[in-house]
C-alpha atoms as a PDB file:
ATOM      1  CA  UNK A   1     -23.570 -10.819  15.449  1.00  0.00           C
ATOM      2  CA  UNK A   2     -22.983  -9.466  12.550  1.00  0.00           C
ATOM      3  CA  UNK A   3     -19.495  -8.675  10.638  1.00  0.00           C
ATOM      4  CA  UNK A   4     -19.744  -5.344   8.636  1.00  0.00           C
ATOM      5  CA  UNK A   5     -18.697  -3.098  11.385  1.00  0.00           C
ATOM      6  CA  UNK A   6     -15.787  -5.311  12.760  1.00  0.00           C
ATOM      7  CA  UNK A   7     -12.416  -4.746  12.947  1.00  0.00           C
ATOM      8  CA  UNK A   8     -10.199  -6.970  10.535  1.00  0.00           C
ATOM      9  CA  UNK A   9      -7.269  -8.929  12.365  1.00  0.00           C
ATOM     10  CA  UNK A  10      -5.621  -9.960   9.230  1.00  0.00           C
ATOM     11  CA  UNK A  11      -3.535 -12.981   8.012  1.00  0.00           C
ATOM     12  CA  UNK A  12      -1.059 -12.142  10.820  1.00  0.00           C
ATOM     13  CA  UNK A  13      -3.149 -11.176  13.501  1.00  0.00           C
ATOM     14  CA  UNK A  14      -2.733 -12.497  16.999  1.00  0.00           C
ATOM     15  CA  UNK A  15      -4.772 -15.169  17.840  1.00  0.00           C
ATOM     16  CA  UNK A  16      -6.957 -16.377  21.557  1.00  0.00           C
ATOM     17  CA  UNK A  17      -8.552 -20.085  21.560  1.00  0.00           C
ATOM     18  CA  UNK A  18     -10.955 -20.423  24.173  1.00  0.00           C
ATOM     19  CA  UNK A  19      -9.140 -17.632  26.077  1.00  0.00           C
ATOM     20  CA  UNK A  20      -5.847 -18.540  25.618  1.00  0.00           C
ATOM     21  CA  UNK A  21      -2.856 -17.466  23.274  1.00  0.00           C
ATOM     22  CA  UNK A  22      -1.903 -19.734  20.192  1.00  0.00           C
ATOM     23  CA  UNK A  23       1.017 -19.303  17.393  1.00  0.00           C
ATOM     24  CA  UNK A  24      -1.192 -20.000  15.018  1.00  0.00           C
ATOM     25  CA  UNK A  25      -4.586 -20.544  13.691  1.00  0.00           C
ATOM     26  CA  UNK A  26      -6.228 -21.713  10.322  1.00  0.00           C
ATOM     27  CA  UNK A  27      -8.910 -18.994   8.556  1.00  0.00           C
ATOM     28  CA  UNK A  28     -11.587 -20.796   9.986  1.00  0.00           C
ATOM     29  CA  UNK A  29     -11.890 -22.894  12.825  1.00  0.00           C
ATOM     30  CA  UNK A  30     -11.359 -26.463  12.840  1.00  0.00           C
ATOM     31  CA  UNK A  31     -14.762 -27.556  13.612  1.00  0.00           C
ATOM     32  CA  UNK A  32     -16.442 -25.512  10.696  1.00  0.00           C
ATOM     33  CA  UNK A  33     -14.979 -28.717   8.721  1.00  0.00           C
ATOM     34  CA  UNK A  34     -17.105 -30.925  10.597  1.00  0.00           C
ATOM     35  CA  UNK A  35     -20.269 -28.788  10.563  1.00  0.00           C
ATOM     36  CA  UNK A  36     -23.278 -28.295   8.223  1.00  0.00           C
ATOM     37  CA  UNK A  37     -24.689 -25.242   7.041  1.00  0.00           C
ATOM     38  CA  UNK A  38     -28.630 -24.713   8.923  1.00  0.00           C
ATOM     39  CA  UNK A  39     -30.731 -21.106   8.118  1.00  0.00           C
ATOM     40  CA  UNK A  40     -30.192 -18.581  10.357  1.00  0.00           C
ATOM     41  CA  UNK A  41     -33.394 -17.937  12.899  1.00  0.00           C
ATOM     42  CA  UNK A  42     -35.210 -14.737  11.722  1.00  0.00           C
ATOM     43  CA  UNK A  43     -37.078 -11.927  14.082  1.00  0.00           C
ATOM     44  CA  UNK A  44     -40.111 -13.191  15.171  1.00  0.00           C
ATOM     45  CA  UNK A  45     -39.548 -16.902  15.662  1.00  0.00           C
ATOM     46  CA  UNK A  46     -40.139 -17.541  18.980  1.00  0.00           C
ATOM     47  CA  UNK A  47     -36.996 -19.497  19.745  1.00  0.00           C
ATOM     48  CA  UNK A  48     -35.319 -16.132  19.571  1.00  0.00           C
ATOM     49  CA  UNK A  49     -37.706 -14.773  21.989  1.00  0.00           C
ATOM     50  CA  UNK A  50     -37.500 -16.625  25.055  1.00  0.00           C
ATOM     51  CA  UNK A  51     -34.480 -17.689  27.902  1.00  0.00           C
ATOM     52  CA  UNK A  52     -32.261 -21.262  26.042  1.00  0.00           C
ATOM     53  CA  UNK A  53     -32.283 -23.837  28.536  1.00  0.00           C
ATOM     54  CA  UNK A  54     -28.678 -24.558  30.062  1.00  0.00           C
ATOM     55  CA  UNK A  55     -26.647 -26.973  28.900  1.00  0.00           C
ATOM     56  CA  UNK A  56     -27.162 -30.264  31.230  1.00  0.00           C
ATOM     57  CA  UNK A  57     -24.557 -31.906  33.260  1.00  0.00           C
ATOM     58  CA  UNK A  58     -24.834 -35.266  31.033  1.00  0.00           C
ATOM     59  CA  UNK A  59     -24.713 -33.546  27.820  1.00  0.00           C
ATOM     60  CA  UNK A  60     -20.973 -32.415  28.126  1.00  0.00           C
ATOM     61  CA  UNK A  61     -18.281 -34.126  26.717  1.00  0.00           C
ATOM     62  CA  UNK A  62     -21.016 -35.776  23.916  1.00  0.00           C
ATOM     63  CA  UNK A  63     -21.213 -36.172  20.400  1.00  0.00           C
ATOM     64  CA  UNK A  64     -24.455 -34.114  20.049  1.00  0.00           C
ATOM     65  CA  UNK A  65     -22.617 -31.019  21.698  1.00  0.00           C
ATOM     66  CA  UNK A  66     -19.493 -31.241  19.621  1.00  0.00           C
ATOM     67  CA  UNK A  67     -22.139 -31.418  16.709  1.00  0.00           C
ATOM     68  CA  UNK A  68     -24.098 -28.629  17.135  1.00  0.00           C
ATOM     69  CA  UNK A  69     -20.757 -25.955  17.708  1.00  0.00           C
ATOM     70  CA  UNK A  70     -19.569 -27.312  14.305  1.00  0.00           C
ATOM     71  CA  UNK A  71     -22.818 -26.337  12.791  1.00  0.00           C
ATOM     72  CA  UNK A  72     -22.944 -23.101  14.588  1.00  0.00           C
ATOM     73  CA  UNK A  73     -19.693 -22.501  13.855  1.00  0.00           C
ATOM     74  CA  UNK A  74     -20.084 -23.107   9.347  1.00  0.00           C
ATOM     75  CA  UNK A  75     -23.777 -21.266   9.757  1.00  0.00           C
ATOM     76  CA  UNK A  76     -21.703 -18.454  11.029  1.00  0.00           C
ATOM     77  CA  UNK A  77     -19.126 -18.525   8.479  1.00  0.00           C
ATOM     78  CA  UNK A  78     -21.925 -18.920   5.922  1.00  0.00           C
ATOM     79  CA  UNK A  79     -23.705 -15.369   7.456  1.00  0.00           C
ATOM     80  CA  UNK A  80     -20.896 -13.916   7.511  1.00  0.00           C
ATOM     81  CA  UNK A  81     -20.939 -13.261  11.347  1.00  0.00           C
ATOM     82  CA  UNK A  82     -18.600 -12.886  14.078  1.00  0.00           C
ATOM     83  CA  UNK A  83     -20.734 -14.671  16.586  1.00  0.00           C
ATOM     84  CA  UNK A  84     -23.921 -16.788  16.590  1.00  0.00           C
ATOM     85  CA  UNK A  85     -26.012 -18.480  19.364  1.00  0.00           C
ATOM     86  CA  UNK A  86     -27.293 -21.789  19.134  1.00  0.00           C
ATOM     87  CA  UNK A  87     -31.225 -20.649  18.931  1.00  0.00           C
ATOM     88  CA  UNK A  88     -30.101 -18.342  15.868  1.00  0.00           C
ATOM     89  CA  UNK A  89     -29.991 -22.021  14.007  1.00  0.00           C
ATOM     90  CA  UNK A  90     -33.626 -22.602  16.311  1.00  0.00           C
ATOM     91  CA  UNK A  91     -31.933 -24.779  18.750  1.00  0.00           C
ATOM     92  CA  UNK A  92     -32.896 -23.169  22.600  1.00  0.00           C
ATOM     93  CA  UNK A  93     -29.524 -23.769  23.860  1.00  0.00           C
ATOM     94  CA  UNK A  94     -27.624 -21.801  26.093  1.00  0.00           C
ATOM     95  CA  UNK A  95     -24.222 -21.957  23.632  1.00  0.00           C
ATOM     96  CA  UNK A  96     -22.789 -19.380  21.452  1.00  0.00           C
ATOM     97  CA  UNK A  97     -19.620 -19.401  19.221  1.00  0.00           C
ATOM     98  CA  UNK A  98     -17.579 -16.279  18.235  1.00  0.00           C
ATOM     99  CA  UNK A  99     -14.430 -15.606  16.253  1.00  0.00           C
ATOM    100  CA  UNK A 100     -14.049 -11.498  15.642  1.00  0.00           C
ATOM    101  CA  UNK A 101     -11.530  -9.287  16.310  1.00  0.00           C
ATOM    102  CA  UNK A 102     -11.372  -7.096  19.053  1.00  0.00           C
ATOM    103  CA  UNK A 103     -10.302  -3.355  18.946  1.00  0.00           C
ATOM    104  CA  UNK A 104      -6.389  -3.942  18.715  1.00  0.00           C
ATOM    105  CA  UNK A 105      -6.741  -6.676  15.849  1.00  0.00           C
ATOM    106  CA  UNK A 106      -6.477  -9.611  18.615  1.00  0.00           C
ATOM    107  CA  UNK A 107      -8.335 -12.273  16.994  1.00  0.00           C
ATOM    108  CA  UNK A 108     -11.160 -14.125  19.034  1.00  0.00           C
ATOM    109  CA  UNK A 109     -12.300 -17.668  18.804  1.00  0.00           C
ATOM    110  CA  UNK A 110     -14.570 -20.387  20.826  1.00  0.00           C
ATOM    111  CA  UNK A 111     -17.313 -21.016  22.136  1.00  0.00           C
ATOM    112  CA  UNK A 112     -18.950 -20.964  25.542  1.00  0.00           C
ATOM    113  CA  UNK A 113     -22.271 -22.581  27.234  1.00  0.00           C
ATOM    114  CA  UNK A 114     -24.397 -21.677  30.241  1.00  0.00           C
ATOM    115  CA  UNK A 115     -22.976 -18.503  29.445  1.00  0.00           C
ATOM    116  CA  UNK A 116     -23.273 -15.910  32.159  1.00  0.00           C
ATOM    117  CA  UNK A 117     -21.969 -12.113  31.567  1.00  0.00           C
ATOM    118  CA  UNK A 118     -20.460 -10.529  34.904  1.00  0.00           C
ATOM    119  CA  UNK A 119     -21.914  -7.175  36.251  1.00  0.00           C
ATOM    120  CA  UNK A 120     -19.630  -4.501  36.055  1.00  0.00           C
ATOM    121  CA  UNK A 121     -20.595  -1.083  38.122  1.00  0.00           C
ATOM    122  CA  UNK A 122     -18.954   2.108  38.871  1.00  0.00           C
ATOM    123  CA  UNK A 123     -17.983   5.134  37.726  1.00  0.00           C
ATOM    124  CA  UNK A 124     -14.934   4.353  35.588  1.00  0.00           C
ATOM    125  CA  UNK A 125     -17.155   2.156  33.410  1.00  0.00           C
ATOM    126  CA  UNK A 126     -16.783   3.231  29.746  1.00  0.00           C
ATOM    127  CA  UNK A 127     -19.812   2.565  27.423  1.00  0.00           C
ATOM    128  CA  UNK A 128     -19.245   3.077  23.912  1.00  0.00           C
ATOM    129  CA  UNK A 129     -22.135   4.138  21.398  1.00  0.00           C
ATOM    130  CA  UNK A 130     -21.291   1.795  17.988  1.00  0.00           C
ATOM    131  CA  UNK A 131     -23.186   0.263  15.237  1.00  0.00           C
ATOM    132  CA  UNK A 132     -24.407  -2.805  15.853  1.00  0.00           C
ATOM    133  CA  UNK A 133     -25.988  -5.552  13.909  1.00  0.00           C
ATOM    134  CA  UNK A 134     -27.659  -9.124  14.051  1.00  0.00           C
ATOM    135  CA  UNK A 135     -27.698 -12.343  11.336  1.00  0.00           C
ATOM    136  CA  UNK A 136     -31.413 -13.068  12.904  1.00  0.00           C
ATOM    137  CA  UNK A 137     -32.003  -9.053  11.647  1.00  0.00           C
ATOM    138  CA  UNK A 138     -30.638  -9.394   7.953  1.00  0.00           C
ATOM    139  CA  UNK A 139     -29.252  -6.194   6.469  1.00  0.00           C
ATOM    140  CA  UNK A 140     -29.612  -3.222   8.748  1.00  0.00           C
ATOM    141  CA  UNK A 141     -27.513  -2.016  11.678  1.00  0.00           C
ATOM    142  CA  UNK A 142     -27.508   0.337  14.534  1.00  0.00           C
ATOM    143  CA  UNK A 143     -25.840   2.369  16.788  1.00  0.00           C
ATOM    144  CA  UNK A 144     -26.134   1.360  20.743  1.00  0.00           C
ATOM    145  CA  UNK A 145     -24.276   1.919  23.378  1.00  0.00           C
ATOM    146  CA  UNK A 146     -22.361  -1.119  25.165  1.00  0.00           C
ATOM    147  CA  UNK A 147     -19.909  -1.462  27.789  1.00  0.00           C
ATOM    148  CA  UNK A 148     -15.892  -0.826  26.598  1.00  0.00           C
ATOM    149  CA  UNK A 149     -15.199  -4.397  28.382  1.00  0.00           C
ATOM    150  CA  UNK A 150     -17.035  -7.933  29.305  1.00  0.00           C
ATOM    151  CA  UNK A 151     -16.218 -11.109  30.792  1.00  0.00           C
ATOM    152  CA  UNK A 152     -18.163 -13.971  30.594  1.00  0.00           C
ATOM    153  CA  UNK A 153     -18.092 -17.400  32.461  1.00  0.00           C
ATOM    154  CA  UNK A 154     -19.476 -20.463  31.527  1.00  0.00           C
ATOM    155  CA  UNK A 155     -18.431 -23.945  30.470  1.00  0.00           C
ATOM    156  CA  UNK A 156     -16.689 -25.378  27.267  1.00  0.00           C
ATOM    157  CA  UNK A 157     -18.352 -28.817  25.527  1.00  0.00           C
ATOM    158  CA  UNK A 158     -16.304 -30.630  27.543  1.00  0.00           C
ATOM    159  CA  UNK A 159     -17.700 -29.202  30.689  1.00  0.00           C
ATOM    160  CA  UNK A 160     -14.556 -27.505  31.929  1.00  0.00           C
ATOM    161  CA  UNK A 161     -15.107 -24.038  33.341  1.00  0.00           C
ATOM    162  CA  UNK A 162     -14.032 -20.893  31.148  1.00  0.00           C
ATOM    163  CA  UNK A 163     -13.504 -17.216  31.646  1.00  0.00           C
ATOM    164  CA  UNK A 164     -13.756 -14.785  28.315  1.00  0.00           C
ATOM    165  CA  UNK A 165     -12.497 -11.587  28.932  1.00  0.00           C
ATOM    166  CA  UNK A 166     -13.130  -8.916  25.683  1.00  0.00           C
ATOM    167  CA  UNK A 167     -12.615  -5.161  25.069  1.00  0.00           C
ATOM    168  CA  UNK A 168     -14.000  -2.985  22.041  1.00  0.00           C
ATOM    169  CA  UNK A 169     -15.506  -4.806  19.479  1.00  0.00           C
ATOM    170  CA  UNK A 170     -15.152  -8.150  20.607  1.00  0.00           C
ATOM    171  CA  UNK A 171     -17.427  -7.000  23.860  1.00  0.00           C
ATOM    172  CA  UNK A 172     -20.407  -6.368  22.185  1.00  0.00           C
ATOM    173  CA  UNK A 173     -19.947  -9.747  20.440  1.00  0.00           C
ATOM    174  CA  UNK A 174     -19.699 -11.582  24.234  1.00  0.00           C
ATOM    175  CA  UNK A 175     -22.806  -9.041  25.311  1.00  0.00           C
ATOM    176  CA  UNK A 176     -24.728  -9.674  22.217  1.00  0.00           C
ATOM    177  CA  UNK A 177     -24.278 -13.263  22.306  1.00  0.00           C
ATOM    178  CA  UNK A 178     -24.897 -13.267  25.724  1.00  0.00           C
ATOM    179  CA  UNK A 179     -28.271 -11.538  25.217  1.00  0.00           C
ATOM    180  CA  UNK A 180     -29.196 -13.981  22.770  1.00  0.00           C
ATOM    181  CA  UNK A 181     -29.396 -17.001  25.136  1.00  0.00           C
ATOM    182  CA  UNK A 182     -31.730 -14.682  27.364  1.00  0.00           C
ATOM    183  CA  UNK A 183     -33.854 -14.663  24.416  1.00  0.00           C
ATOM    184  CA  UNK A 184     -33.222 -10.796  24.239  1.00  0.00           C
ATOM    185  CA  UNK A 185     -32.006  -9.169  20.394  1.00  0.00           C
ATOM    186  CA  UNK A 186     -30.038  -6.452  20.060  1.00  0.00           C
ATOM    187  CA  UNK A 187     -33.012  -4.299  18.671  1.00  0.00           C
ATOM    188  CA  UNK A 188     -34.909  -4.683  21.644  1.00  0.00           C
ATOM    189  CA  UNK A 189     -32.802  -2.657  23.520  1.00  0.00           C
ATOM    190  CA  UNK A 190     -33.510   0.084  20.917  1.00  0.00           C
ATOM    191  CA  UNK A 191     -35.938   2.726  21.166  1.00  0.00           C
ATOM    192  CA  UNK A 192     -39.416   1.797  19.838  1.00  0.00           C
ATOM    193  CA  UNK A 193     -39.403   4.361  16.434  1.00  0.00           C
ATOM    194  CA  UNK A 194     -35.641   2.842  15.908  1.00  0.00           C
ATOM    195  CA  UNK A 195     -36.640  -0.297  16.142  1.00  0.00           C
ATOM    196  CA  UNK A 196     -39.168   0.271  13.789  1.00  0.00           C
ATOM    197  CA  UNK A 197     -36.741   1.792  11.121  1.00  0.00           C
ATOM    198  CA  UNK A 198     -34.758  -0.987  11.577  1.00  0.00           C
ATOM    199  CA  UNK A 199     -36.841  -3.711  10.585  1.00  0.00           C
ATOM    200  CA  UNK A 200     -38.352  -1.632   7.698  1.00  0.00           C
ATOM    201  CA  UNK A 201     -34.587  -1.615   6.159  1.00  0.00           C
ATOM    202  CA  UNK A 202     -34.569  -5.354   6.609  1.00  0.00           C
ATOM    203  CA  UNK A 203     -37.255  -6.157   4.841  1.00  0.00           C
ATOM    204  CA  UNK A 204     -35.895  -3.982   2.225  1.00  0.00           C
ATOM    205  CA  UNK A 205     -32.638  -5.934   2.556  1.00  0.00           C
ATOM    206  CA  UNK A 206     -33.487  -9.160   3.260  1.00  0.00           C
ATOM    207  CA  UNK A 207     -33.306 -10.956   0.005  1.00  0.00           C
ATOM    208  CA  UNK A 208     -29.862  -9.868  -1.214  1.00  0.00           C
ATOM    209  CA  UNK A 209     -28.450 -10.573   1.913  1.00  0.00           C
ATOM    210  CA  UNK A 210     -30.065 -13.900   1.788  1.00  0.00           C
ATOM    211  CA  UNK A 211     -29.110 -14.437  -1.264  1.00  0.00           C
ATOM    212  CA  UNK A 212     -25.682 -13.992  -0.476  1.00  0.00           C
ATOM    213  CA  UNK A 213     -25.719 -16.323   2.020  1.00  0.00           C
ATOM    214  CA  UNK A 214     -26.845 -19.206  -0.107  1.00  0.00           C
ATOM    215  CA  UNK A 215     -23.682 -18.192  -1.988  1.00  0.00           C
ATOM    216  CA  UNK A 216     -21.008 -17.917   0.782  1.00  0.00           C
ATOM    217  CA  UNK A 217     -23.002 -21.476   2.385  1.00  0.00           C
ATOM    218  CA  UNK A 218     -22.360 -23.051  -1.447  1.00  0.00           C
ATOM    219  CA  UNK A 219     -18.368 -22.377  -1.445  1.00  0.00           C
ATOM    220  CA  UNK A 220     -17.705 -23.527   2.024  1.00  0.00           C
ATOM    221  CA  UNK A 221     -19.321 -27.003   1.175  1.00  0.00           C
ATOM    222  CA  UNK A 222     -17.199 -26.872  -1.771  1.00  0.00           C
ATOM    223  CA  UNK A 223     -14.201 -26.150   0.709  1.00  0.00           C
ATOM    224  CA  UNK A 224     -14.561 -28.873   2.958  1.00  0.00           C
END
């Protein structure tokens, strides 16, 4: 998902690994350093358009895992995203990774696989109309309406189970990531003439924001 419309957390913000509080964390995560910059997956490759497989039994706790969150996690960085799933670098894996603020500045980071997002009914569900944007949808954004809270279950690379809970801004991110490994974008759950706009503004967009990329992807090699 894209960045433009988050919330900033700051060089003080409070900070949740995988869930769970820490004292501190560096400005990217740790396995960015160990990661190598792959293009982002545009609209209309089919990767993006069909259910990831799950993550089997005998792949946790494996060097192939590890390696392909520390490339999702430096081709987000690189996008300038706040969360990326592992078919938005054309691998049809049910992972994401995230690290984005949520509402109250609480700063987000992990990742989860086999990622399943938990129903939530009734009548004191709050769904919030916000702007919303992809890093397979270069450049343009738009506003649809998403629950005020998720939680999502799934497994971390070493196969232990995990629970993300998120409110605000940070939902969307663990409902549009979510989405992504059901090979659904966030503009398909747009009305047909919005959809439409919006893809007319990314082709309009496209190549700066490319472009900008290949600049931001540049300086974190340089980094490492």
């Amino acid at each position: 998902m894209s960045k433009s419309y988050a919330p900033q957390g700051g060089s003080g913000a409070r900070v949740r690994v995988m869930g769970e509080w820490v004292e501190s964390f560096p400005e990217l995560a740790p396995e960015a350093g160990r990661g190598r910059v792959r293009p982002i997956t545009e609209v209309g490759a089919e990767v993006l358009a069909r259910p990831c497989a799950r993550v089997e039994e005998e792949a946790f706790g494996r060097a192939a895992l590890a390696e392909l969150i520390a490339d999702m996690f430096v081709s987000m960085y690189a996008a300038e995203g706040v969360g990326l799933a592992a078919n938005q670098i054309g691998v049809g894996l049910a992972v994401f990774v995230y690290d984005c603020c949520d509402d109250d500045g609480v700063r987000h980071v992990g990742h989860v696989c086999n990622p399943v997002l938990a129903e939530r009914r009734g009548e004191d569900e709050v769904v919030v109309l916000e702007e919303e944007g992809c890093l397979s949808v270069p450049g343009p954004h738009a506003e649809l309406a998403r629950p005020e809270h998720a939680l999502v279950r799934g497994r971390d690379a070493g196969g232990a189970a995990v629970e993300i809970a998120g409110s605000g801004y940070f939902a969307r991110c663990l409902a549009h990531e979510t989405d992504h490994t059901l090979g659904r974008l966030y503009i398909d759950r747009l009305a047909k003439r919005t959809r439409r706009r919006v893809l007319r503004r990314m082709e309009d967009m496209r190549a700066e924001v490319l472009e900008r990329r290949r600049a931001s992807a540049a300086a974190l090699d340089g980094g490492f």
